[in-house]
PDB file of N, CA and C in Angstrom:
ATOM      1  N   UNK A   1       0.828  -1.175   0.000  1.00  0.00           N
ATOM      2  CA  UNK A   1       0.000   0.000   0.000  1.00  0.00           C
ATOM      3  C   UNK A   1       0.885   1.256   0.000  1.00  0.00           C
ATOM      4  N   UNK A   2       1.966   1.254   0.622  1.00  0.00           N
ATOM      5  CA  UNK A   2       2.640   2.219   1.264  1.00  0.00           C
ATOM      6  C   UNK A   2       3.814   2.465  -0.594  1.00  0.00           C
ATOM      7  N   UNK A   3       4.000   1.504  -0.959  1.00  0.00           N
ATOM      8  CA  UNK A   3       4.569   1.602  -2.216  1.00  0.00           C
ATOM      9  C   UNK A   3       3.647   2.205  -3.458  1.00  0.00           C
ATOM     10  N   UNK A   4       2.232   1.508  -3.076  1.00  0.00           N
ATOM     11  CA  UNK A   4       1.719   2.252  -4.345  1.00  0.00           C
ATOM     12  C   UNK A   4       1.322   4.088  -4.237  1.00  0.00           C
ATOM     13  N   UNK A   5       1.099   4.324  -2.422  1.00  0.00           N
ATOM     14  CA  UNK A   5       1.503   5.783  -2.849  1.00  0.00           C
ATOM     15  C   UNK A   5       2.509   6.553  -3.069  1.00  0.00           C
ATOM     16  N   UNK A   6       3.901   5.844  -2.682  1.00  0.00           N
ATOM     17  CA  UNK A   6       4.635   6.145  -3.533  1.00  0.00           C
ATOM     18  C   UNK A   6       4.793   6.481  -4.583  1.00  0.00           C
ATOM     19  N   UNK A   7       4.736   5.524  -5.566  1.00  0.00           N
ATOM     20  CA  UNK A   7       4.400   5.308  -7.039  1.00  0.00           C
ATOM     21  C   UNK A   7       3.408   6.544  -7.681  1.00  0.00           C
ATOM     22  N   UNK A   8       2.036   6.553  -7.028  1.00  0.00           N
ATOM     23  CA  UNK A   8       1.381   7.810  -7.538  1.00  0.00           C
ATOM     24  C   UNK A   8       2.061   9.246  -7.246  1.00  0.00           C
ATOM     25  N   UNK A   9       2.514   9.336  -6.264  1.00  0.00           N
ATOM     26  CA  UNK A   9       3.346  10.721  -5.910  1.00  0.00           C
ATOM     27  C   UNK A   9       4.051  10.769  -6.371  1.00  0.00           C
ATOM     28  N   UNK A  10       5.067   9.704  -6.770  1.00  0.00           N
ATOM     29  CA  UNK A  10       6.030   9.729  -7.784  1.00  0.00           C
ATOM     30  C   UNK A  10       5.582  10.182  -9.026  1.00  0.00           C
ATOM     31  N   UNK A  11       4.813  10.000  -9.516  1.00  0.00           N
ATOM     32  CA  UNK A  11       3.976   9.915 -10.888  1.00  0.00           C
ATOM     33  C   UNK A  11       3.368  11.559 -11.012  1.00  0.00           C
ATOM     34  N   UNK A  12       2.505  11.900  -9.885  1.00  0.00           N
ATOM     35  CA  UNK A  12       1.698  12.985 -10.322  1.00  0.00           C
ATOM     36  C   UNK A  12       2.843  14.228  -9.699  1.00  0.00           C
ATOM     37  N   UNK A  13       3.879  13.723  -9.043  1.00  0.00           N
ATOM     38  CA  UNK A  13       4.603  15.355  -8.938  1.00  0.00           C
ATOM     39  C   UNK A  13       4.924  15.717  -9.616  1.00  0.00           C
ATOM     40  N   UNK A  14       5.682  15.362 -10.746  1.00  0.00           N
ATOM     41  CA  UNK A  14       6.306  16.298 -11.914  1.00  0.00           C
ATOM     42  C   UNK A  14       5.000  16.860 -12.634  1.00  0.00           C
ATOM     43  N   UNK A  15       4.251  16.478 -12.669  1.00  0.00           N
ATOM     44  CA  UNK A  15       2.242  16.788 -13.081  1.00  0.00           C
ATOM     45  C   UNK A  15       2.220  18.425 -12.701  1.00  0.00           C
ATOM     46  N   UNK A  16       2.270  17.641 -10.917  1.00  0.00           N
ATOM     47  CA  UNK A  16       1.623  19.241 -10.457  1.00  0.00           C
ATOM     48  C   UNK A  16       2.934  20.020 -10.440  1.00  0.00           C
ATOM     49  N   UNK A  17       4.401  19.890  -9.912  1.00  0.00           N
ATOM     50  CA  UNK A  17       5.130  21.126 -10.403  1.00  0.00           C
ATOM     51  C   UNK A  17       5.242  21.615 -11.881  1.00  0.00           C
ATOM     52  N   UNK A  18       5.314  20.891 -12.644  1.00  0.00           N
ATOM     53  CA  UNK A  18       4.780  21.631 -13.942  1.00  0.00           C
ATOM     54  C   UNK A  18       3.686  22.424 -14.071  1.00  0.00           C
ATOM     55  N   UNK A  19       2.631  22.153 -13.462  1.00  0.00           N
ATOM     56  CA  UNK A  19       1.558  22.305 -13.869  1.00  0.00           C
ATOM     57  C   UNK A  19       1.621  24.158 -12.878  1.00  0.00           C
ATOM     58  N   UNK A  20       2.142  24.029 -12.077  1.00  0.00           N
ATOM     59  CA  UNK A  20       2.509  25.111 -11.025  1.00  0.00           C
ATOM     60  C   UNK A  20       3.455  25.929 -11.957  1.00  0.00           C
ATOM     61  N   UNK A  21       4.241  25.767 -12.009  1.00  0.00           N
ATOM     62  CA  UNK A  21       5.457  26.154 -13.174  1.00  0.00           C
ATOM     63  C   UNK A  21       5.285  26.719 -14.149  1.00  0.00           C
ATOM     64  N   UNK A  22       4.406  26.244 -14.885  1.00  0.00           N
ATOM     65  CA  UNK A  22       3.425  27.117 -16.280  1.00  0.00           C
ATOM     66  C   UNK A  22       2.756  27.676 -16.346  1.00  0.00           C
ATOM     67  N   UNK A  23       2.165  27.796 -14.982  1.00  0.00           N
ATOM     68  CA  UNK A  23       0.987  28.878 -14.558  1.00  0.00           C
ATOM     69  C   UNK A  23       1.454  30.550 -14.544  1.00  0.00           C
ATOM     70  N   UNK A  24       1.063  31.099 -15.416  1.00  0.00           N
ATOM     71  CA  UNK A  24       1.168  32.372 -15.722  1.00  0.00           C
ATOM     72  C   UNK A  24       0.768  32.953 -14.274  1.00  0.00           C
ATOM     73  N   UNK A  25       1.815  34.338 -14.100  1.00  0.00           N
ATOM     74  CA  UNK A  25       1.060  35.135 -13.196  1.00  0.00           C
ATOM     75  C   UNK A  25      -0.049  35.943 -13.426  1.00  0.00           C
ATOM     76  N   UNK A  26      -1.262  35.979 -12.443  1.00  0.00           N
ATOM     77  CA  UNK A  26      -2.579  36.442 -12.754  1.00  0.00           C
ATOM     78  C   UNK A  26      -2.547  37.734 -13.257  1.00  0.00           C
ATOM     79  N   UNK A  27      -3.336  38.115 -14.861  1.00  0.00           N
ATOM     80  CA  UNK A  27      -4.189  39.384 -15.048  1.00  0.00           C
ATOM     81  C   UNK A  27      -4.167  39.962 -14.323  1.00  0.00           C
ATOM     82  N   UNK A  28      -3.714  41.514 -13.814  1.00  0.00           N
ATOM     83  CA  UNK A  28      -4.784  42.084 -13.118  1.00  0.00           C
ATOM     84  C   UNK A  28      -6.014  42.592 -13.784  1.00  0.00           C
ATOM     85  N   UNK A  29      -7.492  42.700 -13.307  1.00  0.00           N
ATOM     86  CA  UNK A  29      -8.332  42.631 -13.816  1.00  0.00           C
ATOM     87  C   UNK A  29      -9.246  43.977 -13.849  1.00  0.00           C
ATOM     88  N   UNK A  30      -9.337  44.389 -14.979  1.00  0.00           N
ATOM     89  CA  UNK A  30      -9.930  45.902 -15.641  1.00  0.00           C
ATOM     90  C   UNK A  30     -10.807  46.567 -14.787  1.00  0.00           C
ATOM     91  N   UNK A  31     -11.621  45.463 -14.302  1.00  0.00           N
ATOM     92  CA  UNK A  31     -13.097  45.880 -13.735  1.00  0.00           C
ATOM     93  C   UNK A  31     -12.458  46.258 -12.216  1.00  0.00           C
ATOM     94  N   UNK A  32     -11.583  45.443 -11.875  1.00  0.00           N
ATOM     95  CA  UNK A  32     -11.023  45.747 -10.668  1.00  0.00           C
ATOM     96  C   UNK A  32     -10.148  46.597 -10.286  1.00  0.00           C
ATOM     97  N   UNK A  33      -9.721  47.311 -11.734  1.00  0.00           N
ATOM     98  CA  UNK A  33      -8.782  48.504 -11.596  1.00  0.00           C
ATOM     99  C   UNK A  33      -9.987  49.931 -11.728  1.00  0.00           C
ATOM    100  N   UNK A  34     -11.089  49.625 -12.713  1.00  0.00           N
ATOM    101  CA  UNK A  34     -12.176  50.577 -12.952  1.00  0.00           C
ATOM    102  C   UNK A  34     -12.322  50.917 -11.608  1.00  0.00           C
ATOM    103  N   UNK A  35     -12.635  49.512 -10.519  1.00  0.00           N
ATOM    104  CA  UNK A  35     -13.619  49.796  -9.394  1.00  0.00           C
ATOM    105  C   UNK A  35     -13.029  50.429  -8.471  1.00  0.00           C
ATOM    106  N   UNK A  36     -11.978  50.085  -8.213  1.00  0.00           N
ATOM    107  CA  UNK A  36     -10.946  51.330  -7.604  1.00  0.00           C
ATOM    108  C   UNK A  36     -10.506  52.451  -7.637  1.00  0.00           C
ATOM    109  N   UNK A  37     -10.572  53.016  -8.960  1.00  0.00           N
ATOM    110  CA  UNK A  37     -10.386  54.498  -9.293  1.00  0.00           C
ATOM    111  C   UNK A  37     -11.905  54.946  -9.054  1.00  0.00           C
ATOM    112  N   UNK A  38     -12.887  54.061  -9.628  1.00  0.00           N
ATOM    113  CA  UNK A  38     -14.777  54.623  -9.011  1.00  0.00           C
ATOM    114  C   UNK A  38     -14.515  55.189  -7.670  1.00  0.00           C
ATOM    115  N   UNK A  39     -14.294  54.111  -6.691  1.00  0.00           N
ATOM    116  CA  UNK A  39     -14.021  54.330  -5.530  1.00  0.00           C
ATOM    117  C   UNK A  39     -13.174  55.352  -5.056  1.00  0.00           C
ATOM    118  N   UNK A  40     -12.446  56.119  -5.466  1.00  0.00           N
ATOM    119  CA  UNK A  40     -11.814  56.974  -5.347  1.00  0.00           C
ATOM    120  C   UNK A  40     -11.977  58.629  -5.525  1.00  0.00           C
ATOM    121  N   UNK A  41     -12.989  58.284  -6.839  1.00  0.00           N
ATOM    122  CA  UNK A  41     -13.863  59.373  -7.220  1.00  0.00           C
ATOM    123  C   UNK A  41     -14.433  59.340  -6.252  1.00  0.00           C
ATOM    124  N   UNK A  42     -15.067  58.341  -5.912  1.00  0.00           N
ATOM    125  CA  UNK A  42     -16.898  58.589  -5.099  1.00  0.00           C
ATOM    126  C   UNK A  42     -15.970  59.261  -3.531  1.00  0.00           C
ATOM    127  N   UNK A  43     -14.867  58.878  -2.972  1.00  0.00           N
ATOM    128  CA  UNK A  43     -14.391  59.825  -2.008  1.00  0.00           C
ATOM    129  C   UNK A  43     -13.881  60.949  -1.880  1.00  0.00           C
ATOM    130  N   UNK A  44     -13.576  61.722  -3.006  1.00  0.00           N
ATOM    131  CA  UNK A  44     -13.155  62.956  -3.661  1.00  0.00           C
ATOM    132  C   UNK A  44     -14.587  63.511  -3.718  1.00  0.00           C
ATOM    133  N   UNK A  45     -15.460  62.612  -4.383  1.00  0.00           N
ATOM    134  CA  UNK A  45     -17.038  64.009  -4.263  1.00  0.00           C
ATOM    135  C   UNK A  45     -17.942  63.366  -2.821  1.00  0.00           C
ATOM    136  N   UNK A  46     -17.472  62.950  -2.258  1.00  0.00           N
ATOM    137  CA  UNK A  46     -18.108  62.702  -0.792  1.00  0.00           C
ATOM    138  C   UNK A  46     -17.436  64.063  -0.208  1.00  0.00           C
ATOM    139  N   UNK A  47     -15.986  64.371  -0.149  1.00  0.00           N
ATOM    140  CA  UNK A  47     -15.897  65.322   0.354  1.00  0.00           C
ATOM    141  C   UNK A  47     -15.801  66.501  -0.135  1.00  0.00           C
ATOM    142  N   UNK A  48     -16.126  66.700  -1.375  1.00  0.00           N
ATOM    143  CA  UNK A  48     -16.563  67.879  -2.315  1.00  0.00           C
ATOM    144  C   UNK A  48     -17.834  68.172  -1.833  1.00  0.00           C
ATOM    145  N   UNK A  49     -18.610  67.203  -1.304  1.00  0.00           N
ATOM    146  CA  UNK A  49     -19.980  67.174  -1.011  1.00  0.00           C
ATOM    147  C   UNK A  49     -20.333  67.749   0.156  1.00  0.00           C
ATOM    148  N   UNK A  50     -19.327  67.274   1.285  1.00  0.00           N
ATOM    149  CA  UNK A  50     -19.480  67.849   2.673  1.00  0.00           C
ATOM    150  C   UNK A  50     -19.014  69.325   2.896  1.00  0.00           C
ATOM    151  N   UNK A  51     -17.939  69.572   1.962  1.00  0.00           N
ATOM    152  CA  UNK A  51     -17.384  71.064   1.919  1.00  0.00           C
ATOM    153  C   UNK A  51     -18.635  72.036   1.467  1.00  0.00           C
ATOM    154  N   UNK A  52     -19.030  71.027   0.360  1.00  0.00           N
ATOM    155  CA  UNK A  52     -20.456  72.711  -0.514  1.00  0.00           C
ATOM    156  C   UNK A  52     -21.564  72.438   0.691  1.00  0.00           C
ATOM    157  N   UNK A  53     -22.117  71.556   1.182  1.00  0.00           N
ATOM    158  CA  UNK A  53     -23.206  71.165   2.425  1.00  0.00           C
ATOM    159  C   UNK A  53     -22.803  72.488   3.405  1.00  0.00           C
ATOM    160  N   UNK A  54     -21.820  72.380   4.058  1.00  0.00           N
ATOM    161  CA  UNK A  54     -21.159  73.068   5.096  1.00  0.00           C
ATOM    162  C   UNK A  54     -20.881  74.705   4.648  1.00  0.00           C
ATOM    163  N   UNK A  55     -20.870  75.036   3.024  1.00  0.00           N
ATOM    164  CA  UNK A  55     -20.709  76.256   2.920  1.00  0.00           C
ATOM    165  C   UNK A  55     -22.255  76.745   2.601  1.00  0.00           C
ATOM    166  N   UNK A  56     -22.644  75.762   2.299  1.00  0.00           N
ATOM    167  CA  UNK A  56     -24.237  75.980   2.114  1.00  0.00           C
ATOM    168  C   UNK A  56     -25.121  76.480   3.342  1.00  0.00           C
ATOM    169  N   UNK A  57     -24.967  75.941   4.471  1.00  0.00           N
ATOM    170  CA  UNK A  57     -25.596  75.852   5.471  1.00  0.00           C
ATOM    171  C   UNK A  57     -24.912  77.173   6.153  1.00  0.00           C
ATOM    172  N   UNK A  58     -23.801  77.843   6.130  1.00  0.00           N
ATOM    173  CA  UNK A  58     -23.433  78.553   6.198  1.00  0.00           C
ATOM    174  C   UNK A  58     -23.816  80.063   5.606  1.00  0.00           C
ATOM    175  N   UNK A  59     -24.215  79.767   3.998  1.00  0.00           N
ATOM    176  CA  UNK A  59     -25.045  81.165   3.588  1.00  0.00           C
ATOM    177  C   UNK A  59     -26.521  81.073   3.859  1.00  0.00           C
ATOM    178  N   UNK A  60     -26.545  80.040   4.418  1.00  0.00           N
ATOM    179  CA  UNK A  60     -27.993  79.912   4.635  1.00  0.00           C
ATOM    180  C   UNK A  60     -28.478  80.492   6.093  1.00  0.00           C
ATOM    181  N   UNK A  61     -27.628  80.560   6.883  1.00  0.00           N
ATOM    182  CA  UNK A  61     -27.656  81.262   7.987  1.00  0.00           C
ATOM    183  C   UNK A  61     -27.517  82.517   7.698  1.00  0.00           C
ATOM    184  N   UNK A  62     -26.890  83.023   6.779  1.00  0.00           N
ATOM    185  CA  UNK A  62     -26.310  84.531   6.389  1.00  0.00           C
ATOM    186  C   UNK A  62     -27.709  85.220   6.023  1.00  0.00           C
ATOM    187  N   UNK A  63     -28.423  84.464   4.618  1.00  0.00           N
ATOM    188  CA  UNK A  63     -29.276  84.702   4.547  1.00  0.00           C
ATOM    189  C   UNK A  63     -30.564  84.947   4.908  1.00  0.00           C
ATOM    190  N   UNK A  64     -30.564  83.712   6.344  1.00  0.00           N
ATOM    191  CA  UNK A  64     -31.848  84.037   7.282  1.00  0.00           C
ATOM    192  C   UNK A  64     -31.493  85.262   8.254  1.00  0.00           C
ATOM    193  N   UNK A  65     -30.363  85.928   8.489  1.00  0.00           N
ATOM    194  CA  UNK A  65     -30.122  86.526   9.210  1.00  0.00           C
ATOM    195  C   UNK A  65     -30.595  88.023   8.456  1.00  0.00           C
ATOM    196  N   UNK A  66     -29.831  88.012   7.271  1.00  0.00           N
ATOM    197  CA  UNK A  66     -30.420  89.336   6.500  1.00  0.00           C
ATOM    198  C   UNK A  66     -31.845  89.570   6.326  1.00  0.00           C
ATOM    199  N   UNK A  67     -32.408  88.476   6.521  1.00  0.00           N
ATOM    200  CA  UNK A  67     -34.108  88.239   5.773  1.00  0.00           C
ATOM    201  C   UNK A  67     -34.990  88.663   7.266  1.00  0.00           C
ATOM    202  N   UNK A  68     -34.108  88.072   8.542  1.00  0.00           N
ATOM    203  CA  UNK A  68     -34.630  88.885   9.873  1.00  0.00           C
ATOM    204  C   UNK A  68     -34.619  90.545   9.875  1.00  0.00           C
ATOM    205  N   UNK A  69     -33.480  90.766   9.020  1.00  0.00           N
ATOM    206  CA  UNK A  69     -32.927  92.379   9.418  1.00  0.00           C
ATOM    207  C   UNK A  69     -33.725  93.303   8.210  1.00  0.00           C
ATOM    208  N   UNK A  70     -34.171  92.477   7.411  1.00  0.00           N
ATOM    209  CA  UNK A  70     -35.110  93.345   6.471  1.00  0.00           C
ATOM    210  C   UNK A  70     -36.467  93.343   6.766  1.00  0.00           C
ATOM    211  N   UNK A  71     -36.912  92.129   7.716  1.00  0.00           N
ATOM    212  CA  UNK A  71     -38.322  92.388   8.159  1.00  0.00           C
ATOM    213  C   UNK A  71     -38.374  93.053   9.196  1.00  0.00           C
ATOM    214  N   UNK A  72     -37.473  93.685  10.118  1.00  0.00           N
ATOM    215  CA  UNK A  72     -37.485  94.730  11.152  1.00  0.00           C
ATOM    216  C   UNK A  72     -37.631  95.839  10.441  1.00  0.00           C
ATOM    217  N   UNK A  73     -36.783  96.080   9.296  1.00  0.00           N
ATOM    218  CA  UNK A  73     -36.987  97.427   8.655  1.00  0.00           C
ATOM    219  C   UNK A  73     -38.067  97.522   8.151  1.00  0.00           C
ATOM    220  N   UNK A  74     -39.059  96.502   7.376  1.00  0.00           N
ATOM    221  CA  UNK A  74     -40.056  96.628   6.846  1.00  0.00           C
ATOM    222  C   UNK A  74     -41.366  97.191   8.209  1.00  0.00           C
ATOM    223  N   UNK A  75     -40.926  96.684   9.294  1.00  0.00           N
ATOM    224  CA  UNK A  75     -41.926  96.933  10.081  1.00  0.00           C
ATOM    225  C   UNK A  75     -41.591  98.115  10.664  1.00  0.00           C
ATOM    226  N   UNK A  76     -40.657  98.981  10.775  1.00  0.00           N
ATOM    227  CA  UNK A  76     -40.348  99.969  10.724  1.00  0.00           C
ATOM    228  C   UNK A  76     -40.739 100.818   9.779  1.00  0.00           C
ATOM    229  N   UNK A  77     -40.573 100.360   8.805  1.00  0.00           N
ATOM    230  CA  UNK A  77     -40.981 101.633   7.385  1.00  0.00           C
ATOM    231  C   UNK A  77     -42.889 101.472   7.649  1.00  0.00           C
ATOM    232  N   UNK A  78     -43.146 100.265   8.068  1.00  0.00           N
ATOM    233  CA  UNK A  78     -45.016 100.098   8.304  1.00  0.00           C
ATOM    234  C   UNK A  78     -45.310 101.113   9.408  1.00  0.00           C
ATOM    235  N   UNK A  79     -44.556 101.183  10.229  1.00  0.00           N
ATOM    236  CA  UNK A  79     -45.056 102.167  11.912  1.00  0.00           C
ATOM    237  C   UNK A  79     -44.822 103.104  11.297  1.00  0.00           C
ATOM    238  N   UNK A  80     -43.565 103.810  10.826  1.00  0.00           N
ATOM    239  CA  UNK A  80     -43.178 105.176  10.342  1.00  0.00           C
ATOM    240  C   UNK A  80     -44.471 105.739   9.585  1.00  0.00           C
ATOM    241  N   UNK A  81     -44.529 105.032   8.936  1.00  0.00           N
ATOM    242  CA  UNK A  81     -45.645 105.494   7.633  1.00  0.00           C
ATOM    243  C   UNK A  81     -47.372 105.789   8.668  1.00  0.00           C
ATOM    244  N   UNK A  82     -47.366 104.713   8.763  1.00  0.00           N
ATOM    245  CA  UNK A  82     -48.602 105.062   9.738  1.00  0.00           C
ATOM    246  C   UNK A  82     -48.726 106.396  10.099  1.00  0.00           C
ATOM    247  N   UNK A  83     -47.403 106.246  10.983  1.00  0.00           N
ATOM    248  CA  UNK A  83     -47.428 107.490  11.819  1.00  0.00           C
ATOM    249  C   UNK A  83     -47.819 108.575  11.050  1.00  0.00           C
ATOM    250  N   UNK A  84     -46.628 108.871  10.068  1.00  0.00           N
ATOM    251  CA  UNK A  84     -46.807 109.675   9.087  1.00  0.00           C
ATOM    252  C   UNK A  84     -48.660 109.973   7.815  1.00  0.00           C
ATOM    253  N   UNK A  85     -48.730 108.815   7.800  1.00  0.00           N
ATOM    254  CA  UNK A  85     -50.509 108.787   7.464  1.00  0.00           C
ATOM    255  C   UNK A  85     -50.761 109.166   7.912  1.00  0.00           C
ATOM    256  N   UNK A  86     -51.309 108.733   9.545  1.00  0.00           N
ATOM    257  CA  UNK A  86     -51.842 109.715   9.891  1.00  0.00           C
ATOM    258  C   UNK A  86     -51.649 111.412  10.053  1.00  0.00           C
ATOM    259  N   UNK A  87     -50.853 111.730   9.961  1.00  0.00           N
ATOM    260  CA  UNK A  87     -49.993 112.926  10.100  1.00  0.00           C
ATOM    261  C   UNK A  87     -50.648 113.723   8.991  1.00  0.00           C
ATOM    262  N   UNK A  88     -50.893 112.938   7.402  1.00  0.00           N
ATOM    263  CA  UNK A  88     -50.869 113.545   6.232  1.00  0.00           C
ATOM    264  C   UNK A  88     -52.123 113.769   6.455  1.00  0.00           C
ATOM    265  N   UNK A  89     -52.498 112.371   6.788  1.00  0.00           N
ATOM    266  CA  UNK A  89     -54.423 112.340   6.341  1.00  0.00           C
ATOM    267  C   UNK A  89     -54.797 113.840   7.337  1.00  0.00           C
ATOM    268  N   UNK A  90     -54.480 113.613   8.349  1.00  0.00           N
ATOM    269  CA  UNK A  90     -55.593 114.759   8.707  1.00  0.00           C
ATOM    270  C   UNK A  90     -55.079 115.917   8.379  1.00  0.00           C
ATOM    271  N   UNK A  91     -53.943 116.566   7.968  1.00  0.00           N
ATOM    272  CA  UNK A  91     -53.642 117.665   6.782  1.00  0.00           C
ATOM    273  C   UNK A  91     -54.097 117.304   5.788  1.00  0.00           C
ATOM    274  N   UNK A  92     -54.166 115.732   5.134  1.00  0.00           N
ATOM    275  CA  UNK A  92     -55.123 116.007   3.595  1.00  0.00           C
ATOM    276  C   UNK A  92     -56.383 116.352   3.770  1.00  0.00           C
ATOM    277  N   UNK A  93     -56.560 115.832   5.040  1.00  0.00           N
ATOM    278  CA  UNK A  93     -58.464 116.179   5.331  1.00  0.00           C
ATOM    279  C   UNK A  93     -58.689 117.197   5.566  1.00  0.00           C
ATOM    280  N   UNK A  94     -58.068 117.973   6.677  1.00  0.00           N
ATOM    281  CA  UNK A  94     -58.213 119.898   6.657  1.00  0.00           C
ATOM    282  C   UNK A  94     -58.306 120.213   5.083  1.00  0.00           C
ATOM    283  N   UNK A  95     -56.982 119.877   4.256  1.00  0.00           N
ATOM    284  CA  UNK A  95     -57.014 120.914   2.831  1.00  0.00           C
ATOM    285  C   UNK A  95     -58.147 120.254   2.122  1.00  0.00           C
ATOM    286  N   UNK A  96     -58.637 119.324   1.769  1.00  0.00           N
ATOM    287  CA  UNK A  96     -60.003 119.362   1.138  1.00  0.00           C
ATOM    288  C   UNK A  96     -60.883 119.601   2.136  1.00  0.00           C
ATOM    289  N   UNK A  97     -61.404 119.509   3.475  1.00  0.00           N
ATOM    290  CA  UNK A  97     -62.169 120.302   3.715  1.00  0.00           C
ATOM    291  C   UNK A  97     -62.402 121.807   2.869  1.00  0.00           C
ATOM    292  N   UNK A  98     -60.721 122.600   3.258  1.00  0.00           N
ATOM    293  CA  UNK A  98     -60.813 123.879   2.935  1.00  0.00           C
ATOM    294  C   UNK A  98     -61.444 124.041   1.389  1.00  0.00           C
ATOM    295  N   UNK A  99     -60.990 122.804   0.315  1.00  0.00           N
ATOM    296  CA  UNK A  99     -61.144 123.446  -0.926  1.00  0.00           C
ATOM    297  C   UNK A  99     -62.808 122.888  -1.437  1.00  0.00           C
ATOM    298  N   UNK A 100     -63.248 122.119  -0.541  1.00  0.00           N
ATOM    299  CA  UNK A 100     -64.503 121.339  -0.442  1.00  0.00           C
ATOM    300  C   UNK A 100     -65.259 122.579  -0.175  1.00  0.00           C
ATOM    301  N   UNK A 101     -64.930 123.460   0.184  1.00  0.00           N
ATOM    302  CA  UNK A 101     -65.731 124.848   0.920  1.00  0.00           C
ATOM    303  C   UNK A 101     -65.299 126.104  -0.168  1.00  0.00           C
ATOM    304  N   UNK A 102     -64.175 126.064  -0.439  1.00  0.00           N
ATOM    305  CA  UNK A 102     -63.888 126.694  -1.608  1.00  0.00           C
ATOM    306  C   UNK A 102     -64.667 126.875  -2.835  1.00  0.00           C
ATOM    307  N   UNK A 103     -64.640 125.530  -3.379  1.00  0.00           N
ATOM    308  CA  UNK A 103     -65.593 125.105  -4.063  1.00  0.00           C
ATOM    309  C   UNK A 103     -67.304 125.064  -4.134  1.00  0.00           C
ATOM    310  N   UNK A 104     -67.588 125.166  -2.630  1.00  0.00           N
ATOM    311  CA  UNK A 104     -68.914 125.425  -2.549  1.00  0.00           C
ATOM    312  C   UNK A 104     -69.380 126.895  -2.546  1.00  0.00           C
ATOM    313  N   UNK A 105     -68.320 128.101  -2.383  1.00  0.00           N
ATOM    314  CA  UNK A 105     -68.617 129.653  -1.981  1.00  0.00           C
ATOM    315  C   UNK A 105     -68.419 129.928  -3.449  1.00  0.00           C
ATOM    316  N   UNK A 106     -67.373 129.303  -4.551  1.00  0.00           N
ATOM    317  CA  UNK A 106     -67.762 129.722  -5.897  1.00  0.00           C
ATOM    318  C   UNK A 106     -68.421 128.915  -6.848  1.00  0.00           C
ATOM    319  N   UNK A 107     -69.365 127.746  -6.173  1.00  0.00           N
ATOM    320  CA  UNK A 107     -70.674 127.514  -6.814  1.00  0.00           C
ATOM    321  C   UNK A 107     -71.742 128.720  -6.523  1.00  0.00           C
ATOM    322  N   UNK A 108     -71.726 129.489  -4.929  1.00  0.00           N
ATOM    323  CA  UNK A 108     -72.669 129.564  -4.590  1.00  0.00           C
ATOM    324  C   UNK A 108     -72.506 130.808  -5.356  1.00  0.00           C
ATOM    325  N   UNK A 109     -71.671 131.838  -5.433  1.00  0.00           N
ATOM    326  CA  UNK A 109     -71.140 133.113  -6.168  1.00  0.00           C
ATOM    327  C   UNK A 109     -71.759 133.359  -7.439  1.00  0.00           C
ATOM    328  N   UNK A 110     -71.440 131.481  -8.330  1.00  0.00           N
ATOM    329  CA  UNK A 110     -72.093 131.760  -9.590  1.00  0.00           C
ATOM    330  C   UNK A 110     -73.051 131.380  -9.982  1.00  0.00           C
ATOM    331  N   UNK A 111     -73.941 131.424  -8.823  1.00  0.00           N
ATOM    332  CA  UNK A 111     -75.658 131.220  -8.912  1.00  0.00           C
ATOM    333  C   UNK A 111     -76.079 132.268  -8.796  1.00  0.00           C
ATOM    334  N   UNK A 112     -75.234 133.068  -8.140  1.00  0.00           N
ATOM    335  CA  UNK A 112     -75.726 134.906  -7.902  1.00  0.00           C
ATOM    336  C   UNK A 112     -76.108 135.458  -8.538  1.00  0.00           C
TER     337      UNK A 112
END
């Protein structure tokens, strides 16, 4: 028994070191060089991504801040005006009173 595995080992080694021996070293493989440079991209715009996020969120604060500071003024220019309405109106209302009466002493003149 012990002879006949001999005999086969004898037999199939020159098999398999040849067979080892002729074996080309492996391809490297396209898809696996593609998928690595992909991968490389996709971490270059991951953090292209987090930089514009972060400058984003940044004018976006800028902007809510200006958009606070223009609705104070707007409500400012609303009270001012008021104020001022009223201010006008009842000077616009005296002067047409006056010309409301004006108007009625030279209707009444040229009925005379």
């Amino acid at each position: 028994m012990r002879s006949i595995k001999m005999l086969l080992l004898a037999m199939l080694l020159p098999l398999l070191l040849a067979a080892c021996a002729t074996v080309p070293p492996p391809q490297p493989d396209p898809l696996l060089e593609q998928f690595s440079i992909l991968r490389k991209q996709l971490l270059e715009l991951q953090v292209l991504q987090n930089d514009t996020r972060s400058k984003l969120d940044e004018k976006i604060g800028v902007i809510e801040t200006l958009t606070a500071k223009v609705n104070t003024l707007e409500d400012k220019i609303q009270v001012l005006g008021k104020v001022q309405g009223n201010a006008k109106s009842s000077t616009t209302t005296r002067e047409s009173q006056v010309h409301k009466n004006a108007k009625k002493k030279r209707q009444v003149r040229r009925q005379e």
